[in-house]
PDB file of N, CA and C in Angstrom:
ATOM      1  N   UNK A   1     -11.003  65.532-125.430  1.00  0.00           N
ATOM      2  CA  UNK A   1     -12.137  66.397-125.173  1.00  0.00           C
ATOM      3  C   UNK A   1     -13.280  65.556-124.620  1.00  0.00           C
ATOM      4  N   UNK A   2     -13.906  66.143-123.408  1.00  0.00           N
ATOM      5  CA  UNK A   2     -15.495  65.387-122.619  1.00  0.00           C
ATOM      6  C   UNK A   2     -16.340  66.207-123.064  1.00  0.00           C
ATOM      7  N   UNK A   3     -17.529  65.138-123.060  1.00  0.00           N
ATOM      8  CA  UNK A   3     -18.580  66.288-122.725  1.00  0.00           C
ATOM      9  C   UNK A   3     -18.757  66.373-120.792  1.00  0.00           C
ATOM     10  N   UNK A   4     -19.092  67.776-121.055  1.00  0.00           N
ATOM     11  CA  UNK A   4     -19.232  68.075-119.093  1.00  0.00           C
ATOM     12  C   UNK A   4     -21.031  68.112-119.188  1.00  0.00           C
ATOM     13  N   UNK A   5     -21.689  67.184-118.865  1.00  0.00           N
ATOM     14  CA  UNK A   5     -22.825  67.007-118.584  1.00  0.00           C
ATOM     15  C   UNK A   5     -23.051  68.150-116.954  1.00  0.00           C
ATOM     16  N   UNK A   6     -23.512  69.251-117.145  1.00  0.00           N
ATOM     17  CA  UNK A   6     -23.918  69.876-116.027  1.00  0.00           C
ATOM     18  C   UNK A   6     -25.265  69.888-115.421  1.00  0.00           C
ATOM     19  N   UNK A   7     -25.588  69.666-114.312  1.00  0.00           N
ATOM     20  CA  UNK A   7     -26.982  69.569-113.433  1.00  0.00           C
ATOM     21  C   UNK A   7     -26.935  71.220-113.193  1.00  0.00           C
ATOM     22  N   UNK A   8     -27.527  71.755-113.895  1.00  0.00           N
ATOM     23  CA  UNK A   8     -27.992  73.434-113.559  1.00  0.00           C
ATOM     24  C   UNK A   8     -28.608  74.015-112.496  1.00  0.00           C
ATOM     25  N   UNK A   9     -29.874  73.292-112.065  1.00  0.00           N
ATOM     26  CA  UNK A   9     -30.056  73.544-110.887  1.00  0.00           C
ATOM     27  C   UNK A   9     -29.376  73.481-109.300  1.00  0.00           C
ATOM     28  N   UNK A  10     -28.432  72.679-109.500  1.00  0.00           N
ATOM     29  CA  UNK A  10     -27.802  71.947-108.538  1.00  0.00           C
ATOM     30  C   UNK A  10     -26.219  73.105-108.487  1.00  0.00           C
ATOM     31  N   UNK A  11     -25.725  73.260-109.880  1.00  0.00           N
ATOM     32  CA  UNK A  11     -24.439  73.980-109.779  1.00  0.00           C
ATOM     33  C   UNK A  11     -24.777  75.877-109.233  1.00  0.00           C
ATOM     34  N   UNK A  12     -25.892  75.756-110.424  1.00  0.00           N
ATOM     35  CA  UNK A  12     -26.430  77.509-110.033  1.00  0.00           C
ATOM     36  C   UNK A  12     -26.648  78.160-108.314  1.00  0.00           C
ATOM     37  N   UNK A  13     -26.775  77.128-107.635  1.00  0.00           N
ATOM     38  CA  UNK A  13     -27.156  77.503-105.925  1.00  0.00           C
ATOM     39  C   UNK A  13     -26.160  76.751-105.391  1.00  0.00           C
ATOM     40  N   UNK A  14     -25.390  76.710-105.734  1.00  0.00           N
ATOM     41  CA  UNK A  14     -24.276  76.525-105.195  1.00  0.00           C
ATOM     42  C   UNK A  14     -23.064  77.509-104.608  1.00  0.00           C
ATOM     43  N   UNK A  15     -23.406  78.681-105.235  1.00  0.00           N
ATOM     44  CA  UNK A  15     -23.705  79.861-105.131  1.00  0.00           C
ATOM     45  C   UNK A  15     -23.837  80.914-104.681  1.00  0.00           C
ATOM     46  N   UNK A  16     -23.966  81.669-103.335  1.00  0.00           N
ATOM     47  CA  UNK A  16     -24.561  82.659-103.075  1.00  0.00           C
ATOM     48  C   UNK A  16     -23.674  84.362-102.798  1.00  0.00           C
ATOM     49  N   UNK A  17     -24.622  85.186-103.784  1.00  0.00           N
ATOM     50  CA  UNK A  17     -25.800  84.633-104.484  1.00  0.00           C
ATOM     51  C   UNK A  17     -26.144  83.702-105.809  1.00  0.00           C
ATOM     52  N   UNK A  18     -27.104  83.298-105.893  1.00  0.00           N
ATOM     53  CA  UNK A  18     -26.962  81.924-106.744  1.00  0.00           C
ATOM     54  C   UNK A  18     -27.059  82.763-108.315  1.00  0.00           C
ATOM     55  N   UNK A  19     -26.256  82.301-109.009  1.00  0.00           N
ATOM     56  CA  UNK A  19     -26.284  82.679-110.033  1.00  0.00           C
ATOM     57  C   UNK A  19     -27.534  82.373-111.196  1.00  0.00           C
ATOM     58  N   UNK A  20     -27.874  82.995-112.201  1.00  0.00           N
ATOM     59  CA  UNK A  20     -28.831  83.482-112.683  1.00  0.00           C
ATOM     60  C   UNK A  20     -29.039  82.103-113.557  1.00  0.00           C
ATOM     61  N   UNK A  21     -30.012  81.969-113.836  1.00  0.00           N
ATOM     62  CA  UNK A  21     -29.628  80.786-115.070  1.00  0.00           C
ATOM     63  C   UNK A  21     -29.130  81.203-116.913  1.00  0.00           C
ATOM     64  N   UNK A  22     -29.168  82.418-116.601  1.00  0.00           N
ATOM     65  CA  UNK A  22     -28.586  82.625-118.090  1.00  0.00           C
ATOM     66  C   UNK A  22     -27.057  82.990-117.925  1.00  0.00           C
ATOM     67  N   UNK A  23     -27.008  83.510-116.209  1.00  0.00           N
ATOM     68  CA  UNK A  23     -25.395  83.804-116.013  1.00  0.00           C
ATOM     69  C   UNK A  23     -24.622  82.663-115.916  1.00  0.00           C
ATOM     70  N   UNK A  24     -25.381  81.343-115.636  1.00  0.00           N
ATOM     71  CA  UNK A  24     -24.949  80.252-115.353  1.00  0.00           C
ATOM     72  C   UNK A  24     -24.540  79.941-116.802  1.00  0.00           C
ATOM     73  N   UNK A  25     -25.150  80.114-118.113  1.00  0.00           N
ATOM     74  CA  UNK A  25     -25.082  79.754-119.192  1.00  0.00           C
ATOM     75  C   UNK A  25     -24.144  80.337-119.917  1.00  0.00           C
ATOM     76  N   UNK A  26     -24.060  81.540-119.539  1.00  0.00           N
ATOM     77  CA  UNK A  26     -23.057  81.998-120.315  1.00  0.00           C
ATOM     78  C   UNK A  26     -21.615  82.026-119.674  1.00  0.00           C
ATOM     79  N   UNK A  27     -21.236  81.569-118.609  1.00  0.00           N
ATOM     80  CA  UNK A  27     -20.121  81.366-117.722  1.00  0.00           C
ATOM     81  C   UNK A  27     -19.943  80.176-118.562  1.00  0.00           C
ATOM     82  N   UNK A  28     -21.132  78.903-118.300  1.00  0.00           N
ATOM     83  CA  UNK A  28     -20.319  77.380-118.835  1.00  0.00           C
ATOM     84  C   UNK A  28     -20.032  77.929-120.023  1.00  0.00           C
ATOM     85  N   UNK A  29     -20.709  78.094-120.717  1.00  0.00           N
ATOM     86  CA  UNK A  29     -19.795  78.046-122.703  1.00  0.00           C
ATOM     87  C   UNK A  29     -18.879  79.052-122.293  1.00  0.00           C
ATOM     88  N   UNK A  30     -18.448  80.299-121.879  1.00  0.00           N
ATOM     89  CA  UNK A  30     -16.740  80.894-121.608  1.00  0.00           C
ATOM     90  C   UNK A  30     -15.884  79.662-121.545  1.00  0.00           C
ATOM     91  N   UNK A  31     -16.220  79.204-120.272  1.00  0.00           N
ATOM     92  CA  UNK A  31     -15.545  78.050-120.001  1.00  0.00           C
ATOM     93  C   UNK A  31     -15.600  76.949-120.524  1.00  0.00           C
ATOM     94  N   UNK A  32     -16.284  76.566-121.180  1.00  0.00           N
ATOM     95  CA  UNK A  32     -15.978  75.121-122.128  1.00  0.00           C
ATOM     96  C   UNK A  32     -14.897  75.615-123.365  1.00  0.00           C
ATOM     97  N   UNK A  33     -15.032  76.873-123.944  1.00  0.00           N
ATOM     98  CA  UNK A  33     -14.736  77.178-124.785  1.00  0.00           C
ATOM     99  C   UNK A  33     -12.661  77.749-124.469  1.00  0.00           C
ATOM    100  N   UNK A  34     -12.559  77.904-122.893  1.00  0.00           N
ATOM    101  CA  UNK A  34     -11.802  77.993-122.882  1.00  0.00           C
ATOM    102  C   UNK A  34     -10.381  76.525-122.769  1.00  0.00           C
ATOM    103  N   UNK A  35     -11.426  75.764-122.034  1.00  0.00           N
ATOM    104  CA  UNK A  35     -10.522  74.624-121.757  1.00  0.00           C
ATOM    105  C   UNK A  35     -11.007  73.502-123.159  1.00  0.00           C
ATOM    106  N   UNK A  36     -11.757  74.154-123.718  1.00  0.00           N
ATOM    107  CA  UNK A  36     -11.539  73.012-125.139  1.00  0.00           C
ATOM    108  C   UNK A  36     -12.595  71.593-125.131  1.00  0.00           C
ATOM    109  N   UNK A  37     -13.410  71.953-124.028  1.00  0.00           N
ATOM    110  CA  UNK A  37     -14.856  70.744-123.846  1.00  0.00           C
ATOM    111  C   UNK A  37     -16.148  71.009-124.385  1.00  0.00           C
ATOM    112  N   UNK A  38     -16.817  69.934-124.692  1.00  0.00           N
ATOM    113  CA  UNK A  38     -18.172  70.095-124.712  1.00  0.00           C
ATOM    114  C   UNK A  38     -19.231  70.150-123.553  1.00  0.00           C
ATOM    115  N   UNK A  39     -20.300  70.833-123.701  1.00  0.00           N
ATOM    116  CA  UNK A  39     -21.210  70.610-122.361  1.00  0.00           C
ATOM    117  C   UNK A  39     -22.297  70.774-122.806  1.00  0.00           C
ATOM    118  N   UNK A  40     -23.272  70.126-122.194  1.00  0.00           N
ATOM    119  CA  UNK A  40     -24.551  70.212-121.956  1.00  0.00           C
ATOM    120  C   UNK A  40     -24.686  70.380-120.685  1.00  0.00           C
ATOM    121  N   UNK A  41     -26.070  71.735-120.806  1.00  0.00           N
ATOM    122  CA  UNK A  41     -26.459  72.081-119.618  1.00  0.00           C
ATOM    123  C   UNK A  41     -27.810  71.786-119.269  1.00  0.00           C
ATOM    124  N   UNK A  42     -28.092  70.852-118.160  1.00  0.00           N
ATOM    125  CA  UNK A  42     -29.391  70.396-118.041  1.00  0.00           C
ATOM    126  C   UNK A  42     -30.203  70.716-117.051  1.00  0.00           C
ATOM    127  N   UNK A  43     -31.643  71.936-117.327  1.00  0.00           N
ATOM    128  CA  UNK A  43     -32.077  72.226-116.517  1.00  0.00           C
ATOM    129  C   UNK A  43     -33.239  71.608-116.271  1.00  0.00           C
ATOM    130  N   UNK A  44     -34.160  71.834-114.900  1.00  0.00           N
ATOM    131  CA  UNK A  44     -35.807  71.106-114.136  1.00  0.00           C
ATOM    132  C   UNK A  44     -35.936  72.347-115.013  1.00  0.00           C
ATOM    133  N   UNK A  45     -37.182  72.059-115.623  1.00  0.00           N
ATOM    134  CA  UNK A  45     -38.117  72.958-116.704  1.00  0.00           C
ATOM    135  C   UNK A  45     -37.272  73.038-117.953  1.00  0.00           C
ATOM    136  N   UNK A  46     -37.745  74.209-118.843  1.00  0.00           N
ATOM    137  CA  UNK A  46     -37.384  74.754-119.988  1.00  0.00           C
ATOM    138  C   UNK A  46     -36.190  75.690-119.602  1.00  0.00           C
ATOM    139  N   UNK A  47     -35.088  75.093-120.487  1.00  0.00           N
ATOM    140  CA  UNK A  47     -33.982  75.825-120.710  1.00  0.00           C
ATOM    141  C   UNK A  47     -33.875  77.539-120.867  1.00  0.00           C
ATOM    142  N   UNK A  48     -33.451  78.577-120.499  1.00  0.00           N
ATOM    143  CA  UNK A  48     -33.701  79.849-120.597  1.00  0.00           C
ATOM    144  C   UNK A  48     -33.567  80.104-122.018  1.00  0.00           C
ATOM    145  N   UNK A  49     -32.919  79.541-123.074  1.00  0.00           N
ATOM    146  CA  UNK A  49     -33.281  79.574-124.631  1.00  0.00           C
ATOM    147  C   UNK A  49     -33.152  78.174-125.534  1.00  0.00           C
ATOM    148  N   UNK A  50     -33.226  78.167-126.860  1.00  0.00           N
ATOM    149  CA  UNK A  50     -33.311  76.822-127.539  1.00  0.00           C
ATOM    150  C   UNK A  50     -31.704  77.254-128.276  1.00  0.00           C
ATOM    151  N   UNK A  51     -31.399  76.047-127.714  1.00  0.00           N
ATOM    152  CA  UNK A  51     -30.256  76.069-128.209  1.00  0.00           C
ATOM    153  C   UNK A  51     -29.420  74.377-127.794  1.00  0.00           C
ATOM    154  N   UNK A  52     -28.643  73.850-128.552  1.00  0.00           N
ATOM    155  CA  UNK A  52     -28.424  72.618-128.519  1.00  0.00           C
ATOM    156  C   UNK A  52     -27.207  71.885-127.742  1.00  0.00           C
ATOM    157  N   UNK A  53     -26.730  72.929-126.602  1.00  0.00           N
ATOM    158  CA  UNK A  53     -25.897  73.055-125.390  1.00  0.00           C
ATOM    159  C   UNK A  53     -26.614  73.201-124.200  1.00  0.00           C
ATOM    160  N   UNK A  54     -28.053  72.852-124.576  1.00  0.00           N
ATOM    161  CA  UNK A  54     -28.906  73.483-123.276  1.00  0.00           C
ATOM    162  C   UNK A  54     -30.431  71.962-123.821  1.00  0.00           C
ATOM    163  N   UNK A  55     -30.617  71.236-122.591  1.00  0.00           N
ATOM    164  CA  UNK A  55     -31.835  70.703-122.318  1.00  0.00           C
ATOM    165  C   UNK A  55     -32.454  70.953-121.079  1.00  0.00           C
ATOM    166  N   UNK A  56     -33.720  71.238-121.383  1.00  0.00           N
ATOM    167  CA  UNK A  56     -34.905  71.029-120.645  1.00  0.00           C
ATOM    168  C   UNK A  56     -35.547  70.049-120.130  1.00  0.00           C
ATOM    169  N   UNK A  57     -35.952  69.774-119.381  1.00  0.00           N
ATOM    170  CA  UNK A  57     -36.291  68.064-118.441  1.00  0.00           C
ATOM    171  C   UNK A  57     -37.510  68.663-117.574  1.00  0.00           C
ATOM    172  N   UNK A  58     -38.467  67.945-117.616  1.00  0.00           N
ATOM    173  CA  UNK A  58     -39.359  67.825-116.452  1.00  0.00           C
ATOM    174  C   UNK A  58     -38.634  67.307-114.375  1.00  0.00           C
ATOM    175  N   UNK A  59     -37.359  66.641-115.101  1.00  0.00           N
ATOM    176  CA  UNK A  59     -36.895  66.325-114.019  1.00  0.00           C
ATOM    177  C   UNK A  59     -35.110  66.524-114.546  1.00  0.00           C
ATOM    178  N   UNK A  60     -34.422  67.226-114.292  1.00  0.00           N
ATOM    179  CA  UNK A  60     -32.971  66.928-114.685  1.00  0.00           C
ATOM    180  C   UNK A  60     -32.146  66.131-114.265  1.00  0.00           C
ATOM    181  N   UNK A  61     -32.429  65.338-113.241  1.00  0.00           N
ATOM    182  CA  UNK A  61     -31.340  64.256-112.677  1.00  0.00           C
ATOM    183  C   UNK A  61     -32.265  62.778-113.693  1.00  0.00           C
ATOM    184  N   UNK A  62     -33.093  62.503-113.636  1.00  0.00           N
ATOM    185  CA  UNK A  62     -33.395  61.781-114.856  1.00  0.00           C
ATOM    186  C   UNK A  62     -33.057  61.744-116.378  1.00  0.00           C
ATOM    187  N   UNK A  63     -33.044  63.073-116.488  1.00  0.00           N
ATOM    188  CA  UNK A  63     -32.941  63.320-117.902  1.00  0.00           C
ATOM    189  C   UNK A  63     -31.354  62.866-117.784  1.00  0.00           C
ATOM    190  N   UNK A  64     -30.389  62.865-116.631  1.00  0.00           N
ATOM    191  CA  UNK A  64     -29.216  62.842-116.974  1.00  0.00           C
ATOM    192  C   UNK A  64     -28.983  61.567-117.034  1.00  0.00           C
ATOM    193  N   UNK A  65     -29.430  61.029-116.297  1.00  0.00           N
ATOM    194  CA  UNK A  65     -29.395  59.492-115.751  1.00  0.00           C
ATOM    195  C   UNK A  65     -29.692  58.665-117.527  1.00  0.00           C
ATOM    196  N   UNK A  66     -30.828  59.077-118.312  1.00  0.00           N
ATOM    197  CA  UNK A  66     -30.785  58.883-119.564  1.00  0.00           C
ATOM    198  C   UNK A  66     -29.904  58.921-120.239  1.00  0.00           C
ATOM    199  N   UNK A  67     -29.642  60.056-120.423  1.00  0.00           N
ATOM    200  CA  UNK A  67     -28.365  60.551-121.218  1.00  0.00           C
ATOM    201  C   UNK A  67     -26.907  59.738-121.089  1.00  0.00           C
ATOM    202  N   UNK A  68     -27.219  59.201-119.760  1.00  0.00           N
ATOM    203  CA  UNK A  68     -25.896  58.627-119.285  1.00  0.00           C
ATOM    204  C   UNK A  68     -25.766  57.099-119.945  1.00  0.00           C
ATOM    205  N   UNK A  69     -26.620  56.759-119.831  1.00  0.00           N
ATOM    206  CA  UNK A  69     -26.826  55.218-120.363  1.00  0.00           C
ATOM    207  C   UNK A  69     -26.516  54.948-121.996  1.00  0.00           C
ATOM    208  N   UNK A  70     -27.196  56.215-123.018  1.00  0.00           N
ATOM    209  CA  UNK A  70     -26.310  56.123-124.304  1.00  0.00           C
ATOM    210  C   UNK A  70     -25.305  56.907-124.770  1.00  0.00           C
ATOM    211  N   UNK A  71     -24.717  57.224-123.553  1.00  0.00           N
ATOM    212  CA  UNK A  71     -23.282  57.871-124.080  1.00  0.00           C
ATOM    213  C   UNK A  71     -21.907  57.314-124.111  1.00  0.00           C
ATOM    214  N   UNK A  72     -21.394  57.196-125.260  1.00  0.00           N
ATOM    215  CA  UNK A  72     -20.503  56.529-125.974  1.00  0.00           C
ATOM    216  C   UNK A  72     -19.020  57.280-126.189  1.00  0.00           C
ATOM    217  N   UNK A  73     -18.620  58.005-125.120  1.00  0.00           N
ATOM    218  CA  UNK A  73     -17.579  59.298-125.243  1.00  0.00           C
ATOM    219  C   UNK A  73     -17.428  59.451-123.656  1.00  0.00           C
ATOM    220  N   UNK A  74     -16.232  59.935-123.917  1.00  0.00           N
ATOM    221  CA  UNK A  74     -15.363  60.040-122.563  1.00  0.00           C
ATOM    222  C   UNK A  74     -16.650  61.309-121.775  1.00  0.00           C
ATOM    223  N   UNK A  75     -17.190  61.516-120.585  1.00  0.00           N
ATOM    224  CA  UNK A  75     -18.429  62.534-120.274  1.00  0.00           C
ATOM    225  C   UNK A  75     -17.382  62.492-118.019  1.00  0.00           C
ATOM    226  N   UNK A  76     -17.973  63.514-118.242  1.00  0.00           N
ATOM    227  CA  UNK A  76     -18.008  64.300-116.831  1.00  0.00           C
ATOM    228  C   UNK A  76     -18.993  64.642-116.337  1.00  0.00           C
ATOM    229  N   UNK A  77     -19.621  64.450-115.237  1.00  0.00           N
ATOM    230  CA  UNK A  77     -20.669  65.196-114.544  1.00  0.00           C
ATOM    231  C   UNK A  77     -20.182  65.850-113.201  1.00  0.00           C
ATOM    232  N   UNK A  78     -21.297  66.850-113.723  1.00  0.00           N
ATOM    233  CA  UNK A  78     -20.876  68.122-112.288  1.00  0.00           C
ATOM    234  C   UNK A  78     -22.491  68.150-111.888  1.00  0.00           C
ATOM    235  N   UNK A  79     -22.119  67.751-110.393  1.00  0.00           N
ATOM    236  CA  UNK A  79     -23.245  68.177-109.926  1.00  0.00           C
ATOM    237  C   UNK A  79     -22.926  67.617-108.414  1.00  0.00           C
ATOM    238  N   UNK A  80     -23.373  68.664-107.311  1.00  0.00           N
ATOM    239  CA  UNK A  80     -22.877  67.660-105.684  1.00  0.00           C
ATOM    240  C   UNK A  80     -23.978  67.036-105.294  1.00  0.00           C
ATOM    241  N   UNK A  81     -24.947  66.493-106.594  1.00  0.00           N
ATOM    242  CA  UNK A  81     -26.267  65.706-105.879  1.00  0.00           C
ATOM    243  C   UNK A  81     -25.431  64.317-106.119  1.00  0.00           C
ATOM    244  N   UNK A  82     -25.744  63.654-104.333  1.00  0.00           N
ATOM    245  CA  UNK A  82     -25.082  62.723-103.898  1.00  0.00           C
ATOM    246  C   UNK A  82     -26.109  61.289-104.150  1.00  0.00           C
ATOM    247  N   UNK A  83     -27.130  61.563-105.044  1.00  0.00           N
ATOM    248  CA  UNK A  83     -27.972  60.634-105.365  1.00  0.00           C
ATOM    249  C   UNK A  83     -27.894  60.629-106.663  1.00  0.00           C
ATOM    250  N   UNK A  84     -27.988  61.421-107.637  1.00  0.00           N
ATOM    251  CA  UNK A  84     -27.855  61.858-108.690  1.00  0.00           C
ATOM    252  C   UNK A  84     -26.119  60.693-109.021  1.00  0.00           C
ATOM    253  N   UNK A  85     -25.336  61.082-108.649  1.00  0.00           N
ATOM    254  CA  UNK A  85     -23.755  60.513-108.727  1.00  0.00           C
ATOM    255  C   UNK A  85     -23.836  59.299-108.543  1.00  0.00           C
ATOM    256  N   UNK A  86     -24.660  58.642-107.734  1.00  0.00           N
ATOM    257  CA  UNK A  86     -25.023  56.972-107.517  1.00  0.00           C
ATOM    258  C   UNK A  86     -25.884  56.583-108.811  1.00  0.00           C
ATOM    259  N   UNK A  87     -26.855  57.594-109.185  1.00  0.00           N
ATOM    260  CA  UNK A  87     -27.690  56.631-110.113  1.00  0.00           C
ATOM    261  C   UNK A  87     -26.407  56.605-111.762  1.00  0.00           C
ATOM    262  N   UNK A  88     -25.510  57.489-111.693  1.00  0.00           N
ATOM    263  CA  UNK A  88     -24.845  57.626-113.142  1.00  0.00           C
ATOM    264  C   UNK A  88     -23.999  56.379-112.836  1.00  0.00           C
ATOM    265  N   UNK A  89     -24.005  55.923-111.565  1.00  0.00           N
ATOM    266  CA  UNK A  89     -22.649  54.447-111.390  1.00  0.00           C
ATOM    267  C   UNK A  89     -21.362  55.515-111.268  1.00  0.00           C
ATOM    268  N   UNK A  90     -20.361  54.263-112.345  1.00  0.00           N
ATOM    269  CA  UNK A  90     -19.078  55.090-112.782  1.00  0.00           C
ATOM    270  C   UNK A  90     -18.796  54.920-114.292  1.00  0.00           C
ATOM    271  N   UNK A  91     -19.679  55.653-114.808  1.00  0.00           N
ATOM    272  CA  UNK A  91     -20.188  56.024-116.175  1.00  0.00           C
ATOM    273  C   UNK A  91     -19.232  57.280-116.436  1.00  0.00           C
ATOM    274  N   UNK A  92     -19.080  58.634-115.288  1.00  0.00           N
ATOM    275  CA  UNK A  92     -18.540  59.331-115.734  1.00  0.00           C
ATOM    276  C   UNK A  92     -17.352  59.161-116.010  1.00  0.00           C
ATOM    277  N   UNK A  93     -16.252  60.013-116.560  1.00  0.00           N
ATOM    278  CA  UNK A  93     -14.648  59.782-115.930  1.00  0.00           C
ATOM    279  C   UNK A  93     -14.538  60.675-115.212  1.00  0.00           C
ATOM    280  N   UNK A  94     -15.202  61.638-114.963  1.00  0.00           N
ATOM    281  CA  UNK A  94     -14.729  62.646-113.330  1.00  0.00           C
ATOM    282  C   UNK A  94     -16.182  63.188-113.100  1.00  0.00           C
ATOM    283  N   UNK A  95     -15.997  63.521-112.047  1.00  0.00           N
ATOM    284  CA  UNK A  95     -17.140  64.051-111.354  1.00  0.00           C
ATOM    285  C   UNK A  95     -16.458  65.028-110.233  1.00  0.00           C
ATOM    286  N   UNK A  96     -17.580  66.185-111.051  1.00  0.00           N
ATOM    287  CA  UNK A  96     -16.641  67.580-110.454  1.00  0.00           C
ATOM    288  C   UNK A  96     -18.013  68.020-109.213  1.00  0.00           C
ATOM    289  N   UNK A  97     -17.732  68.259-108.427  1.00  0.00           N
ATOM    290  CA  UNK A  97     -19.241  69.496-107.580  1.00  0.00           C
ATOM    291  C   UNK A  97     -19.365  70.688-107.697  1.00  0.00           C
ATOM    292  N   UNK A  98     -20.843  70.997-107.978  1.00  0.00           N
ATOM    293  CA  UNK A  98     -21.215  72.262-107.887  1.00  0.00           C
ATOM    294  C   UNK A  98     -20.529  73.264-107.424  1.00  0.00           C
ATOM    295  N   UNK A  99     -20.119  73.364-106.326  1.00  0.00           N
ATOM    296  CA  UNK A  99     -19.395  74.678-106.041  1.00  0.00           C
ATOM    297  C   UNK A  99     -17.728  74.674-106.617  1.00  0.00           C
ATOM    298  N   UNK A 100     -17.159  73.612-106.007  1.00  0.00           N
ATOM    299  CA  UNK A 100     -16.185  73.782-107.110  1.00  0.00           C
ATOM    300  C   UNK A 100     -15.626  74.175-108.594  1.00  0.00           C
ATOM    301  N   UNK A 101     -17.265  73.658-109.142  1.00  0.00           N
ATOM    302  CA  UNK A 101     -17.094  74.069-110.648  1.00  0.00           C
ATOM    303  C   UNK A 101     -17.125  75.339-110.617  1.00  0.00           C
ATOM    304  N   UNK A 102     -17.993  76.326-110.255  1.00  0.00           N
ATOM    305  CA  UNK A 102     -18.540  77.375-109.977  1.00  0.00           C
ATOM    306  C   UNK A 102     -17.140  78.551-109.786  1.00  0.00           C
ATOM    307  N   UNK A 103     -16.362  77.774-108.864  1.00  0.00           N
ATOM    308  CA  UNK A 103     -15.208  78.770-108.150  1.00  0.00           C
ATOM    309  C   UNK A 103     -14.447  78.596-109.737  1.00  0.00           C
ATOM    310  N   UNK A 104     -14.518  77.419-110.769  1.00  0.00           N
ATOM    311  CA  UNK A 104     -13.166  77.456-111.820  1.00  0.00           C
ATOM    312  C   UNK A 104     -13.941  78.179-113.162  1.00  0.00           C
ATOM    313  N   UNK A 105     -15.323  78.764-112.789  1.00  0.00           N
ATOM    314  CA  UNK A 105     -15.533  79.564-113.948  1.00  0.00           C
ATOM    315  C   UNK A 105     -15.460  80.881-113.961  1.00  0.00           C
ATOM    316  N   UNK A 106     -15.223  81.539-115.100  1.00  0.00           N
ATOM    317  CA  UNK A 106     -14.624  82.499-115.207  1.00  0.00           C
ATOM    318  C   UNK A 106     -15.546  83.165-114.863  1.00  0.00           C
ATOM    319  N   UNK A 107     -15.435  84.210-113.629  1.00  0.00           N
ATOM    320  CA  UNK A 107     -15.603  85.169-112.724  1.00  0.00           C
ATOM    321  C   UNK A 107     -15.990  86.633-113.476  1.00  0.00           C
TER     322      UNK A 107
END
């Protein structure tokens, strides 16, 4: 089991039309829950609720870039920011893109 570190802004408009950010939220947990992963979903601003599958960031490719540095567990990032994927190194073990992810959640 990974955690799937998701860039929200980046997967949600990937999109069109771009999906909602709570539709975005409730698609990933279907889908984590179906294939058996953990995720965090990391959005620019305040998360659409408090809940501990969901961070808020003034900036979300930072906040991930953090996150990335003390994580100690097999992790995935999804996101097709092609700057974002350079600053994580090869920290992740896969790196999925936005739209792709998008097409494997449940519809």
């Amino acid at each position: 089991m990974a955690l799937v570190v998701v860039d929200a802004e980046n997967v949600r408009r990937s999109r069109w039309p771009n999906l909602s950010r709570e539709e975005l939220v409730e698609r990933v947990r279907e889908w984590a829950a179906h294939v058996g992963h953990d995720v965090l979903i990391v959005f620019d601003g305040g998360p659409p609720e408090n809940a501990p599958d969901l961070l808020g960031s003034r900036n979300a490719d930072d906040a991930i870039v953090e996150l990335a540095s003390g994580l100690d567990r097999p992790w995935w990032l999804v996101s097709s920011d092609r700057e974002l994927r350079r600053r994580v190194g090869d920290g992740p073990e896969r790196i999925v893109g936005g739209g792709s992810f998008v097409r494997d959640l449940v519809l």
